[in-house]
N, C-alpha and C. Protein backbone atom coordinates (compact mmCIF):
# COMPACT_ATOMS: atom_id res chain seq x y z
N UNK A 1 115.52 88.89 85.97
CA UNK A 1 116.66 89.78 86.20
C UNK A 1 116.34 91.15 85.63
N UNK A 2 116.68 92.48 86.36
CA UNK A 2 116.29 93.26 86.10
C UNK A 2 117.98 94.41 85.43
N UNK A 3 117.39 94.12 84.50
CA UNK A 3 118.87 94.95 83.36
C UNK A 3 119.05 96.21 83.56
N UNK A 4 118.04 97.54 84.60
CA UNK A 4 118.11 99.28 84.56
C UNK A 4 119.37 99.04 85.36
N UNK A 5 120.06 100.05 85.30
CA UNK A 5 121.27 100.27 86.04
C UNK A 5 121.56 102.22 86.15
N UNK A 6 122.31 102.66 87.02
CA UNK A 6 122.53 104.32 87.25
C UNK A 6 123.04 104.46 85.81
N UNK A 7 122.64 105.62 84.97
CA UNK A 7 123.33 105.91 84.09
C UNK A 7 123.46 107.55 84.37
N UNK A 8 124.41 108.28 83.64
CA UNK A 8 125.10 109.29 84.47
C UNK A 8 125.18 110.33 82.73
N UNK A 9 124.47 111.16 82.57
CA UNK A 9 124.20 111.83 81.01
C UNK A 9 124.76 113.15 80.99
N UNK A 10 125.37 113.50 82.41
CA UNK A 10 125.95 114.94 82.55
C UNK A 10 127.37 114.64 82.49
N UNK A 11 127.66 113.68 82.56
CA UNK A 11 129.88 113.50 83.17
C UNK A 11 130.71 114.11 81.71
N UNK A 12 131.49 114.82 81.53
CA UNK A 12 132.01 115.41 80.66
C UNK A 12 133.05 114.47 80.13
N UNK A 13 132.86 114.15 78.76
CA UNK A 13 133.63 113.28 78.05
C UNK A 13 134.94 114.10 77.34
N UNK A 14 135.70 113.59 77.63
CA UNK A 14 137.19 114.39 76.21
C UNK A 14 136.63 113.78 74.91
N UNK A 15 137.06 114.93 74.31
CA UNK A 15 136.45 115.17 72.97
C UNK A 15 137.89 114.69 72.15
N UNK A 16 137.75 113.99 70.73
CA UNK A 16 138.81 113.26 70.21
C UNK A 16 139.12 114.76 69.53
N UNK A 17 140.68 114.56 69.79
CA UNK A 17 141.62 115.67 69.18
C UNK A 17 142.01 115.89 67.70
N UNK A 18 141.80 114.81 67.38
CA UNK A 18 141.70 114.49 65.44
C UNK A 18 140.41 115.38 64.83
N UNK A 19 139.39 115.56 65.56
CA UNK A 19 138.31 116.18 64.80
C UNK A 19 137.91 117.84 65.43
N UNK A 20 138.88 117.98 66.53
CA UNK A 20 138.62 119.42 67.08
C UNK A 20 138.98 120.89 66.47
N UNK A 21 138.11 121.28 65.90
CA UNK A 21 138.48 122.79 65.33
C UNK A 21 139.83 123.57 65.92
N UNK A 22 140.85 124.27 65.18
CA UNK A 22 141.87 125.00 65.57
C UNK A 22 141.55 125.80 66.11
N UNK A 23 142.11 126.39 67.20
CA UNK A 23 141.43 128.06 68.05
C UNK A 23 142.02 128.77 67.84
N UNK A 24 143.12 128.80 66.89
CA UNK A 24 144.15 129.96 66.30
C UNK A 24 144.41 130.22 64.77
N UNK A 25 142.80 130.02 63.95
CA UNK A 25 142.60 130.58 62.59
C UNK A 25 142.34 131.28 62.77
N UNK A 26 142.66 132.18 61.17
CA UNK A 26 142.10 133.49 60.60
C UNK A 26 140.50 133.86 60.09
N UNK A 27 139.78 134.51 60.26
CA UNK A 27 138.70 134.32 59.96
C UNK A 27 138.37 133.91 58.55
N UNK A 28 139.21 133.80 57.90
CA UNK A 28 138.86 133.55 56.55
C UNK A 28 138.99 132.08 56.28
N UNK A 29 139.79 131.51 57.50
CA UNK A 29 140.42 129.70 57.13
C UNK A 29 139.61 129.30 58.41
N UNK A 30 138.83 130.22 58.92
CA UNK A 30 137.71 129.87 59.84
C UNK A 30 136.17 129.18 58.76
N UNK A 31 136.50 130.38 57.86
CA UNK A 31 135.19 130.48 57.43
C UNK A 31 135.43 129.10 56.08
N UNK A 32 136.61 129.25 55.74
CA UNK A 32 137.05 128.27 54.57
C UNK A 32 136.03 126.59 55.70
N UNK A 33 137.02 126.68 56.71
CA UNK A 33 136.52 125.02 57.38
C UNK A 33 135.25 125.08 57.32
N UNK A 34 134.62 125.57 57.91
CA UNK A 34 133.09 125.83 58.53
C UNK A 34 132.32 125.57 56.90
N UNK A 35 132.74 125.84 55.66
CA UNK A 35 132.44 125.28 54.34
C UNK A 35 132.62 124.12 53.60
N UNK A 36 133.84 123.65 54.21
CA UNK A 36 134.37 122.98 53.76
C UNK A 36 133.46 121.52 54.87
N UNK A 37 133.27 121.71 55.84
CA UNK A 37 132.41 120.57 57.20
C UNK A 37 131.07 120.68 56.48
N UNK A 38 130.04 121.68 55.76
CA UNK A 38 129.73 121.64 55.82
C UNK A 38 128.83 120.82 54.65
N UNK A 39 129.89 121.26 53.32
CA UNK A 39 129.65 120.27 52.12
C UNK A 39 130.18 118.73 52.52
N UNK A 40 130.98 118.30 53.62
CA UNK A 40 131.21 117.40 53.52
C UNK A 40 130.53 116.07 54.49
N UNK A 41 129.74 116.93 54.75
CA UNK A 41 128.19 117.00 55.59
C UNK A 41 127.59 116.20 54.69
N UNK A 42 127.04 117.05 53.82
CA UNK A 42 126.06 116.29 52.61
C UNK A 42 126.48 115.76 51.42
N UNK A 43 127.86 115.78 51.69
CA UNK A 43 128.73 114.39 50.59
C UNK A 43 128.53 112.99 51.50
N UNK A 44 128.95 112.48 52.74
CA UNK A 44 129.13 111.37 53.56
C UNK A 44 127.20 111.49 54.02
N UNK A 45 127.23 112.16 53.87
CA UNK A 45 125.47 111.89 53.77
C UNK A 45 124.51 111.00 52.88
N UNK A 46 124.95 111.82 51.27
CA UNK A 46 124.61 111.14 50.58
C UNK A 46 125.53 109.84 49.93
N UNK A 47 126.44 109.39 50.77
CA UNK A 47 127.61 108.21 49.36
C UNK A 47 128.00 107.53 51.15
N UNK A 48 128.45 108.25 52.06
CA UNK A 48 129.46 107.45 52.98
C UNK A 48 130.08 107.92 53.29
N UNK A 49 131.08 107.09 53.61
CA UNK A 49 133.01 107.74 53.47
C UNK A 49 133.62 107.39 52.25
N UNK A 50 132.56 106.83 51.23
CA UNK A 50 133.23 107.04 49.85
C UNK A 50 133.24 107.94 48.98
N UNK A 51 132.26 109.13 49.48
CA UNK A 51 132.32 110.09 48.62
C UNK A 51 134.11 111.20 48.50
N UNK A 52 134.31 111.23 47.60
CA UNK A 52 135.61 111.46 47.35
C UNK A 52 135.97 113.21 47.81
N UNK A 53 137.09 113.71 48.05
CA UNK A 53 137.62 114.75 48.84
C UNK A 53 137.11 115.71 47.60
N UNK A 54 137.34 115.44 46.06
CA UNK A 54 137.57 116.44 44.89
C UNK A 54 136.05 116.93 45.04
N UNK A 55 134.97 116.02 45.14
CA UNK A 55 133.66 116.66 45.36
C UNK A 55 133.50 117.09 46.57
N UNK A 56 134.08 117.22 47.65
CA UNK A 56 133.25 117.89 48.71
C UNK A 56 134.00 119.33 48.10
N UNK A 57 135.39 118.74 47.73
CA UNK A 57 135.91 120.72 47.49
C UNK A 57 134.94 121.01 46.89
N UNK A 58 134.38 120.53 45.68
CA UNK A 58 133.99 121.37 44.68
C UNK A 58 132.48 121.90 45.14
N UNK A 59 131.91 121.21 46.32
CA UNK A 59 130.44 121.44 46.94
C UNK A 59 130.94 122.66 48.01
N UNK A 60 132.55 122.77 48.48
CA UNK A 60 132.33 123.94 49.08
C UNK A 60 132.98 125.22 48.62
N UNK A 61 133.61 124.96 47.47
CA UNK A 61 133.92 125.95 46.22
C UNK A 61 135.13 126.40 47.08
N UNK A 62 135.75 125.52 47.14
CA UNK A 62 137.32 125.69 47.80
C UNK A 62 138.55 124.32 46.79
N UNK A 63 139.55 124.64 46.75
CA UNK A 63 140.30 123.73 46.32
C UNK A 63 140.81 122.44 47.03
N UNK A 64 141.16 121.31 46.34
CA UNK A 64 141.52 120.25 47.37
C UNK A 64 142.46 120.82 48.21
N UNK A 65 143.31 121.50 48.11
CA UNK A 65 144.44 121.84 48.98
C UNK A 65 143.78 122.50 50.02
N UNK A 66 142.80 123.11 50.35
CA UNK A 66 142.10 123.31 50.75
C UNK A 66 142.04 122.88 52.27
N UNK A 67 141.30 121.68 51.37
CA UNK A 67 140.89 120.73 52.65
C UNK A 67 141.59 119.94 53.24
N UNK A 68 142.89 119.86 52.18
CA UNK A 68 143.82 119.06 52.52
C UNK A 68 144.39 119.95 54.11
N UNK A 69 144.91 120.94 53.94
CA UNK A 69 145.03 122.14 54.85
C UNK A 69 144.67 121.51 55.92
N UNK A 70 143.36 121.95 56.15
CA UNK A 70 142.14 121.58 57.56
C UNK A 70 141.97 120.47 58.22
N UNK A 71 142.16 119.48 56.73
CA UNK A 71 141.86 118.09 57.26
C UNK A 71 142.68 116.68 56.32
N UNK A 72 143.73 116.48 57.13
CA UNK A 72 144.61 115.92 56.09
C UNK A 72 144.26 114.67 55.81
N UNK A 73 144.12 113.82 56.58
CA UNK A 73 143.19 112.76 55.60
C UNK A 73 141.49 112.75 55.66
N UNK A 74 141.21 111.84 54.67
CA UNK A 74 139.51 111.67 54.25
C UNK A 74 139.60 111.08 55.95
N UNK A 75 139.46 110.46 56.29
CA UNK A 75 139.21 109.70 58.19
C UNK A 75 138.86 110.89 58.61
N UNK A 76 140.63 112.25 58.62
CA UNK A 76 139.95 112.90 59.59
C UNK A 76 138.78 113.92 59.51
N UNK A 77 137.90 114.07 57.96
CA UNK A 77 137.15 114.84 57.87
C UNK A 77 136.13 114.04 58.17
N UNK A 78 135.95 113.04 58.00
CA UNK A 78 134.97 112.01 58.42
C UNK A 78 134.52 112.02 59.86
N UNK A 79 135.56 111.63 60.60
CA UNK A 79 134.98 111.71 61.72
C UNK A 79 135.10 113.66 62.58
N UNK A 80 135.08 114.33 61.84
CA UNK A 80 135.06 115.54 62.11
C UNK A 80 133.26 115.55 62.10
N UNK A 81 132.62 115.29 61.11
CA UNK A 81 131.91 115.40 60.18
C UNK A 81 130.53 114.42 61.24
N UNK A 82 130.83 112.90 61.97
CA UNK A 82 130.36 111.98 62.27
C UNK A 82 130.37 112.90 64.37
N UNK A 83 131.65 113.27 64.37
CA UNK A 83 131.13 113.96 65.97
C UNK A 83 130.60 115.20 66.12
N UNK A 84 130.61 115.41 64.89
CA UNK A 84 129.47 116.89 65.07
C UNK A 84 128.19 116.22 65.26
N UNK A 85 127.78 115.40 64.49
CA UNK A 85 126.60 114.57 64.23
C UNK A 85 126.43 113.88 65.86
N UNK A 86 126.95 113.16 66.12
CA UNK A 86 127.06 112.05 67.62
C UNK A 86 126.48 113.41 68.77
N UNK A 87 127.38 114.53 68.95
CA UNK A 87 126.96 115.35 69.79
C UNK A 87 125.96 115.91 69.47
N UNK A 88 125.40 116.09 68.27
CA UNK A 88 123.91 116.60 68.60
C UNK A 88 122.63 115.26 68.93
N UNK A 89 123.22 114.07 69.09
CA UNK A 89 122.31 113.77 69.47
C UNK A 89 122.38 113.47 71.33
N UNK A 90 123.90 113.72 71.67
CA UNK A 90 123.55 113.61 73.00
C UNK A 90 123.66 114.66 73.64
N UNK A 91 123.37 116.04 72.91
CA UNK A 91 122.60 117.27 72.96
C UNK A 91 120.96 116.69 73.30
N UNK A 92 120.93 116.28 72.24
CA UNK A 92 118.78 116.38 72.34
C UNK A 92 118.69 115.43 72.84
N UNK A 93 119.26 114.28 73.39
CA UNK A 93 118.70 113.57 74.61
C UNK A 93 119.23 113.75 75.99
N UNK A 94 119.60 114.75 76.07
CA UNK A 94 120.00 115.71 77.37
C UNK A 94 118.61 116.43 77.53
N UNK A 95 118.45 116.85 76.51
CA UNK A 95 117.30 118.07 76.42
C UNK A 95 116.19 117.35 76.85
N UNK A 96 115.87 116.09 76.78
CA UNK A 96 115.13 114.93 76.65
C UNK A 96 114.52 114.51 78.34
N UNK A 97 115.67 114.56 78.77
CA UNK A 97 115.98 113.78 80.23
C UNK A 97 115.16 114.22 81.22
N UNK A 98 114.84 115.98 81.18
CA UNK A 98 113.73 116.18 82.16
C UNK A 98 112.02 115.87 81.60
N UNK A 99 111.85 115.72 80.32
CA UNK A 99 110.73 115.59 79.91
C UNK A 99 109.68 114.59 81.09
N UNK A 100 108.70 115.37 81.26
CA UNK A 100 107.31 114.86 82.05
C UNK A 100 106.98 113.66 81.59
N UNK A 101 107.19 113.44 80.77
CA UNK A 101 106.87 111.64 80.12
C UNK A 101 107.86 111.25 79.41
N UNK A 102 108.35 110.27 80.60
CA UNK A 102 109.64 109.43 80.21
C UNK A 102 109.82 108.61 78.92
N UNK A 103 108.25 108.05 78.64
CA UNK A 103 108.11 106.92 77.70
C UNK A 103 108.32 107.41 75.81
N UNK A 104 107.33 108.64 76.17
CA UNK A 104 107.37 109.36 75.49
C UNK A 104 108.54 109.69 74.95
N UNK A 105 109.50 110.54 75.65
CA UNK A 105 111.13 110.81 75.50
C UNK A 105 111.92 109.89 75.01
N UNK A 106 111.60 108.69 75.50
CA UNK A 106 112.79 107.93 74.83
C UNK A 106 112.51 107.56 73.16
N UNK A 107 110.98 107.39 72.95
CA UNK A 107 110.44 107.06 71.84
C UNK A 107 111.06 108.22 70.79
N UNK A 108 110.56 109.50 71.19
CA UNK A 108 110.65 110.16 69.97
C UNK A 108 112.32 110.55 69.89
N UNK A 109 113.24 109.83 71.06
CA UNK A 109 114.61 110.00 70.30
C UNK A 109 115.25 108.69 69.48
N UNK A 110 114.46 107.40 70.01
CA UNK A 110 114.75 106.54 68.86
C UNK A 110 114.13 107.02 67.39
N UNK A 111 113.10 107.13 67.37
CA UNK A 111 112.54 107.48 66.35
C UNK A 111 113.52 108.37 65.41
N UNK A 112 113.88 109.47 66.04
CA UNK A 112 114.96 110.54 65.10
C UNK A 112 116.25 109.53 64.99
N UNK A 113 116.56 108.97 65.89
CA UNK A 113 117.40 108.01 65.51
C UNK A 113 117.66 107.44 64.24
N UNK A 114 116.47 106.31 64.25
CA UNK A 114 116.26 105.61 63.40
C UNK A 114 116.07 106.55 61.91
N UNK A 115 115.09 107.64 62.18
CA UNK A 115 114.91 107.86 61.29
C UNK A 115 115.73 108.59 60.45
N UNK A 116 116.82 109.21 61.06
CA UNK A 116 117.91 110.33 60.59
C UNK A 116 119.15 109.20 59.59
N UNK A 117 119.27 107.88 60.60
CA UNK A 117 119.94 106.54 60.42
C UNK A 117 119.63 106.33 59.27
N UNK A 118 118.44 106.52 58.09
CA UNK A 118 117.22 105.90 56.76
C UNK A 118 118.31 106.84 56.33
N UNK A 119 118.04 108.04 56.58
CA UNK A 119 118.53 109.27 55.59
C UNK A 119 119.91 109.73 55.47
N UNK A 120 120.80 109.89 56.45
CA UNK A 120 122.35 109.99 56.05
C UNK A 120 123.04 108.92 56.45
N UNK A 121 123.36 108.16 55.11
CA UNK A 121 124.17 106.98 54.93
C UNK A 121 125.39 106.76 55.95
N UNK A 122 125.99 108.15 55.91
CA UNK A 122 127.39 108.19 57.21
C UNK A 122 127.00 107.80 58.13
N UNK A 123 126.03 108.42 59.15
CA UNK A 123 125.73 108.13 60.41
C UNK A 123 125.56 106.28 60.55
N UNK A 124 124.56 105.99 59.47
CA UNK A 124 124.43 104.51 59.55
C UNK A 124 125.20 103.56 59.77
N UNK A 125 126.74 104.45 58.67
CA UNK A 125 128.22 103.34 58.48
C UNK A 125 128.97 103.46 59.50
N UNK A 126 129.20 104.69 60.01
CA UNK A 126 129.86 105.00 61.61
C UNK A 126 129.14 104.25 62.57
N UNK A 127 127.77 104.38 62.77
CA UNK A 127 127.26 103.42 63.93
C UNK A 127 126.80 102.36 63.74
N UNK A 128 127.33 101.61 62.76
CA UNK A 128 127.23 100.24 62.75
C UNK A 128 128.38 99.85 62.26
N UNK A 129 129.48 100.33 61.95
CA UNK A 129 130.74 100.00 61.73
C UNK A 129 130.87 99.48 60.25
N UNK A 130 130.13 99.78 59.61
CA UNK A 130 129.94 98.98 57.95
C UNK A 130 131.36 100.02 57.38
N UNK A 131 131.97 99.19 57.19
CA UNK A 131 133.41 99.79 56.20
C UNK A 131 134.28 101.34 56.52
N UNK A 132 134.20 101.34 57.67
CA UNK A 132 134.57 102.66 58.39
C UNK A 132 134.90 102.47 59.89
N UNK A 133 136.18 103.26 60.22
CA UNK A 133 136.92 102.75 61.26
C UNK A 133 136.50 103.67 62.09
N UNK A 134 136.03 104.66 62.39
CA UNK A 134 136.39 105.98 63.01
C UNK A 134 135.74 106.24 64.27
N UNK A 135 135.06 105.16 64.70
CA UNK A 135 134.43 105.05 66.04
C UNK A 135 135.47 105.05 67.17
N UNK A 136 136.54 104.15 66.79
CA UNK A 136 137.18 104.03 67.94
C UNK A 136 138.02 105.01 68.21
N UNK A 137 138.48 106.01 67.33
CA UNK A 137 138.80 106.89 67.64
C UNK A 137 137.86 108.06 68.50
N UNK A 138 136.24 108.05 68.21
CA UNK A 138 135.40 108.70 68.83
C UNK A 138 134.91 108.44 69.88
N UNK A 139 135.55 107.28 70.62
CA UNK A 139 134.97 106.37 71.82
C UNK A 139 134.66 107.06 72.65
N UNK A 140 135.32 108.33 73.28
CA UNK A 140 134.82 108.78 74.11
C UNK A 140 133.22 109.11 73.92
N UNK A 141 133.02 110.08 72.80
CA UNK A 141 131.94 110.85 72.44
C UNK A 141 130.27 109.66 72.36
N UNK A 142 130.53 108.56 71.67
CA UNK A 142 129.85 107.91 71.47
C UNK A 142 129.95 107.27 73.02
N UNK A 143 130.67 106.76 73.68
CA UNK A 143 130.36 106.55 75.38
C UNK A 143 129.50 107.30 76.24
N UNK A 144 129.66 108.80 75.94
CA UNK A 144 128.46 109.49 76.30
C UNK A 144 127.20 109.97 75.39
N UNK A 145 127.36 109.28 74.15
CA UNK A 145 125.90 109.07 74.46
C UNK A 145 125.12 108.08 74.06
N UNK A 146 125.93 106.84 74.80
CA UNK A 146 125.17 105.53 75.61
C UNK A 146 124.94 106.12 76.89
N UNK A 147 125.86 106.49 77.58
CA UNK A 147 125.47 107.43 78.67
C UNK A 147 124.03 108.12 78.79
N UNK A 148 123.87 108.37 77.55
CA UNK A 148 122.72 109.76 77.30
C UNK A 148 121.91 108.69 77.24
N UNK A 149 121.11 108.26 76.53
CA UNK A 149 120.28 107.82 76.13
C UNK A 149 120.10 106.26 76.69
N UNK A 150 121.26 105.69 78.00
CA UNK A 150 120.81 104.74 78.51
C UNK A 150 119.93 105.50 80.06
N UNK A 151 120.01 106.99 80.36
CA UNK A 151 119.35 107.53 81.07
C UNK A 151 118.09 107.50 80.79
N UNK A 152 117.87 107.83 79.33
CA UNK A 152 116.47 108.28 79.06
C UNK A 152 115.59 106.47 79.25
N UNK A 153 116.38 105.45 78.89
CA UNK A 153 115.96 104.16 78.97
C UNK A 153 115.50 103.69 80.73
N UNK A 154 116.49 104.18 81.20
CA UNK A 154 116.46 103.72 82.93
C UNK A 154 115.02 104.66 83.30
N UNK A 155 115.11 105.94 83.06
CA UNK A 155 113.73 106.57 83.56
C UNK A 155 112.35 106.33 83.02
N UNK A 156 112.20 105.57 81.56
CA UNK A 156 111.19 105.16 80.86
C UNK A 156 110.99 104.00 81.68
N UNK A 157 111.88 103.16 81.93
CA UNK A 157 111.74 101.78 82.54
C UNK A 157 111.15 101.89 84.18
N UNK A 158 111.68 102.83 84.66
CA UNK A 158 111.29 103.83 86.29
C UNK A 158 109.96 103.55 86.11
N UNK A 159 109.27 104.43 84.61
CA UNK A 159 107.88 104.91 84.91
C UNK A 159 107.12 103.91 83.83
N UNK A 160 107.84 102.55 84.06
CA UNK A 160 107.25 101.75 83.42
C UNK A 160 106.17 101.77 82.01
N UNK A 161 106.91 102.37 81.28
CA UNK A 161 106.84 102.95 79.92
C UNK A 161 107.54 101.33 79.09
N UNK A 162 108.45 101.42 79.71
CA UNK A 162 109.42 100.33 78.74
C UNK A 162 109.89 98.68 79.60
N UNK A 163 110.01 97.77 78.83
CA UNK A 163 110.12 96.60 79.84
C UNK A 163 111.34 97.03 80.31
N UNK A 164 111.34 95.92 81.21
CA UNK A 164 112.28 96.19 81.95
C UNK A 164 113.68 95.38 81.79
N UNK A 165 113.19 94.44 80.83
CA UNK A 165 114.56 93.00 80.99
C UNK A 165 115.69 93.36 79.77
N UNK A 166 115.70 94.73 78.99
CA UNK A 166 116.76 95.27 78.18
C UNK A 166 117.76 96.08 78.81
N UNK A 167 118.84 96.33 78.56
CA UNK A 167 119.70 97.79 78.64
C UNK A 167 120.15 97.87 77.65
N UNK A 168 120.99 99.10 78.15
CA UNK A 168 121.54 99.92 77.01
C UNK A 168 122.28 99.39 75.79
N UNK A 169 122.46 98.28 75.54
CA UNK A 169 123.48 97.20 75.27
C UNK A 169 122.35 96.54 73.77
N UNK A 170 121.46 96.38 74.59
CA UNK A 170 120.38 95.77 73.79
C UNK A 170 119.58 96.70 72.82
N UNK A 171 119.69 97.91 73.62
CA UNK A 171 119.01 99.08 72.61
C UNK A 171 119.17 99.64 71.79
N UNK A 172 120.98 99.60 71.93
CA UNK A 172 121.84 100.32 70.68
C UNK A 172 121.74 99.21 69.76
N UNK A 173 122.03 97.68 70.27
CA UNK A 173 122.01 97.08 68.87
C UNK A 173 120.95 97.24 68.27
N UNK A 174 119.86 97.48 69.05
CA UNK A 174 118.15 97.42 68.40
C UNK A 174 118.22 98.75 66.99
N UNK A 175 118.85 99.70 67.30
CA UNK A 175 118.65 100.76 66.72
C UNK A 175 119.75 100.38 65.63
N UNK A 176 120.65 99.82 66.30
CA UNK A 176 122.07 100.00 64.86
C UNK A 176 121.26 98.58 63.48
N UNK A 177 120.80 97.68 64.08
CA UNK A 177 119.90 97.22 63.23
C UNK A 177 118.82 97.67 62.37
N UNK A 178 117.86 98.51 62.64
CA UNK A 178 117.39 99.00 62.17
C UNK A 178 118.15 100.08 61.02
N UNK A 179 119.19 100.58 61.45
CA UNK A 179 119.91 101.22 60.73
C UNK A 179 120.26 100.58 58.98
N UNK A 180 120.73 99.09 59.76
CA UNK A 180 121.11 98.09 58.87
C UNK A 180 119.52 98.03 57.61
N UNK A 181 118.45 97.72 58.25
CA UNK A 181 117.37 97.39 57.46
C UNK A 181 117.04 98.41 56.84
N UNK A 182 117.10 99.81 57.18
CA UNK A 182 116.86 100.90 56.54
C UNK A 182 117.84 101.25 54.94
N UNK A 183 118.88 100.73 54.85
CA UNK A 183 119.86 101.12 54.38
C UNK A 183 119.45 100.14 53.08
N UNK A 184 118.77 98.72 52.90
CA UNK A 184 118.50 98.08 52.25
C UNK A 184 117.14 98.61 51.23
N UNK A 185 116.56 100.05 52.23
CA UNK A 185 115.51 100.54 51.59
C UNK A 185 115.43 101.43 51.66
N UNK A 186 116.49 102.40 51.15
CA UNK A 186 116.73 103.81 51.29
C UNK A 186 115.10 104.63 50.45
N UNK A 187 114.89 105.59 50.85
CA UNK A 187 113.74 106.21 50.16
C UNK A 187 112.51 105.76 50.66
N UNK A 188 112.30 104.69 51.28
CA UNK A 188 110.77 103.90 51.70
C UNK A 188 110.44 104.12 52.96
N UNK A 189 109.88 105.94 53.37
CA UNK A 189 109.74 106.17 54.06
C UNK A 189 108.41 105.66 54.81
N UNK A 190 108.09 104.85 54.06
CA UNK A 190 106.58 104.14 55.07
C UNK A 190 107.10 102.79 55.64
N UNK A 191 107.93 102.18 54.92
CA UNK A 191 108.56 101.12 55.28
C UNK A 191 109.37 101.58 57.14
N UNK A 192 110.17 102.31 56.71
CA UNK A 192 110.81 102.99 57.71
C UNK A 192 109.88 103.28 58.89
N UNK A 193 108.99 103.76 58.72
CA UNK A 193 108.01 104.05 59.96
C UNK A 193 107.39 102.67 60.00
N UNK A 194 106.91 101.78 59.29
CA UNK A 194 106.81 100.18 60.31
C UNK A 194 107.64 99.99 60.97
N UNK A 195 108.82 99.66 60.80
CA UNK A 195 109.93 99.07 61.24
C UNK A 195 110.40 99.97 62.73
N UNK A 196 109.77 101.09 62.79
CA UNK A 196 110.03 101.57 63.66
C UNK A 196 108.71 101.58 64.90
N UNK A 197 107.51 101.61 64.30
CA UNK A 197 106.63 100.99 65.07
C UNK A 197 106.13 99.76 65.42
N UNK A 198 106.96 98.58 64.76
CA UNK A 198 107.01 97.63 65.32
C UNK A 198 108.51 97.65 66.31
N UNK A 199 109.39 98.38 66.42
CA UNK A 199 110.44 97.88 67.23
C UNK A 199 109.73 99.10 68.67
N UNK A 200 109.33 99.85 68.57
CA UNK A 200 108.81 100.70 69.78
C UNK A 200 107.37 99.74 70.34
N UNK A 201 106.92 98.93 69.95
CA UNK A 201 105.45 98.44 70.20
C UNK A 201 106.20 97.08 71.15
N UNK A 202 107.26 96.17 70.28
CA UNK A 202 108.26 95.60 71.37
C UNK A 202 109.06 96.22 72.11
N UNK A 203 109.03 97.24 72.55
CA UNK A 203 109.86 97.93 74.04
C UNK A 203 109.08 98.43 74.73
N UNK A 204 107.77 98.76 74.82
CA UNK A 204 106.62 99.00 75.78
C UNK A 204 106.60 97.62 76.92
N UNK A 205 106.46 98.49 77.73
CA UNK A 205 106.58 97.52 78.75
C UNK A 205 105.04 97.37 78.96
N UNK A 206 104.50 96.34 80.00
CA UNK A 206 102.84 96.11 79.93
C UNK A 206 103.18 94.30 81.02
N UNK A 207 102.21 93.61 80.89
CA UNK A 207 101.75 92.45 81.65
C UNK A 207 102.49 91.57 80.84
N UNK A 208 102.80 91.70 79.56
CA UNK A 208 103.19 90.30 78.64
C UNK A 208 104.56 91.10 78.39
N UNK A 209 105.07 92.44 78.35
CA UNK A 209 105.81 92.45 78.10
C UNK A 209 107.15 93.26 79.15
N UNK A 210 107.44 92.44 80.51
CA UNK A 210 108.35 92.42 81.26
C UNK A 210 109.16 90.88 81.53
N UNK A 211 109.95 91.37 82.32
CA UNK A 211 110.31 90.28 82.79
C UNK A 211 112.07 89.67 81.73
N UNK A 212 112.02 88.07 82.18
CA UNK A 212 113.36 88.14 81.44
C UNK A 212 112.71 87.42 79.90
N UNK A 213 114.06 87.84 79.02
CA UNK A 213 113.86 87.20 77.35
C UNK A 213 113.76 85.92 77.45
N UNK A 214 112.63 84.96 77.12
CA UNK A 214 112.76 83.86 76.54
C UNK A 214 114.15 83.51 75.50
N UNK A 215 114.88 82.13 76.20
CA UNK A 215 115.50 81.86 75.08
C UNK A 215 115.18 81.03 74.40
N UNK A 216 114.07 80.03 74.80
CA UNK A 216 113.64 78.79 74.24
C UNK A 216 113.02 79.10 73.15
């Protein structure tokens, strides 16, 4: 059975309204947010969604009220914080999609995947759901980009780069796992690159490796 199916990486998704910037600040409560996203960037980076509201103020040298302002609960700075993140990656696997070597393309966006997944703890807990709700509120965003990146899978699989008996289904868990194993070994960046060249060495497609999954 052959799992490629049309995937569609251009269709314009609605963007969740909980995390969308106001279009009627002052430049100064422009510039306050844009500080305030951005320490709270590398707070849920480094801790989660447990890093607490009093330290991101104090990383963007604004008061809690502050942020309270912009973003009234910790969720909604979170996933403010998690779809900035989601859209740049189905930014660069847009960017991805015309690349001359399909196989290639898909590799080096798991790879940032995975490897971005080692390094900010948020991304890991949002896309694997570890103690954080805020996906389903982002459903759209994260729909496109399974969208995104089940394109770059269908055209690797085209140019027989990649087997053929996975989709998109199978790939995200592949990656949100890895996420999982990374997280057990934060800092072990050689570890991290096995784990990632053994999960790309099983998605090459070849003579032994098409066809459907053994379940036996």
């Amino acid at each position: 059975m052959n799992a490629k199916k049309t995937a569609s990486a251009t269709a314009p998704i609605p963007r969740s309204g909980a995390a969308a910037p106001p279009t009627a600040l002052r430049a100064d409560a422009r510039r306050n947010r844009a500080r305030v996203l951005k320490a709270a960037q590398e707070a849920f980076a480094a801790e989660g969604p447990a890093a607490p509201l009093d330290e991101i103020a104090r990383r963007a040298g604004v008061g809690a009220g502050t942020v309270y302002r912009h973003f009234p609960t910790k969720e909604a700075l979170f996933e403010a914080v998690i779809l900035s993140r989601v859209q740049e990656y189905v930014e660069a696997a847009r960017e991805l999609i015309t690349d001359q070597d399909p196989g290639k393309a898909l590799f080096t966006f798991i790879q940032r995947m995975i490897h971005e997944g080692g390094l900010k703890k948020d991304l890991a807990d949002a896309l694997t759901g570890a103690g954080c709700d805020v996906m389903g509120a982002l459903s759209g965003v994260t729909k496109e980009l399974n969208d995104s990146v089940e394109a770059l899978l269908v055209r690797a699989q085209e140019a027989g780069a990649v087997r053929d008996d996975i989709g998109i289904t199978e790939l995200m868990t592949i990656i949100a796992s890895a996420f999982l194993a990374n997280r057990a070994h934060v800092g072990d960046t050689a570890l991290h690159q096995r784990v990632v060249t053994v999960i790309l060495d099983g998605l090459r497609g070849g003579p032994t490796k098409t066809g459907e999954i053994s379940t036996q």
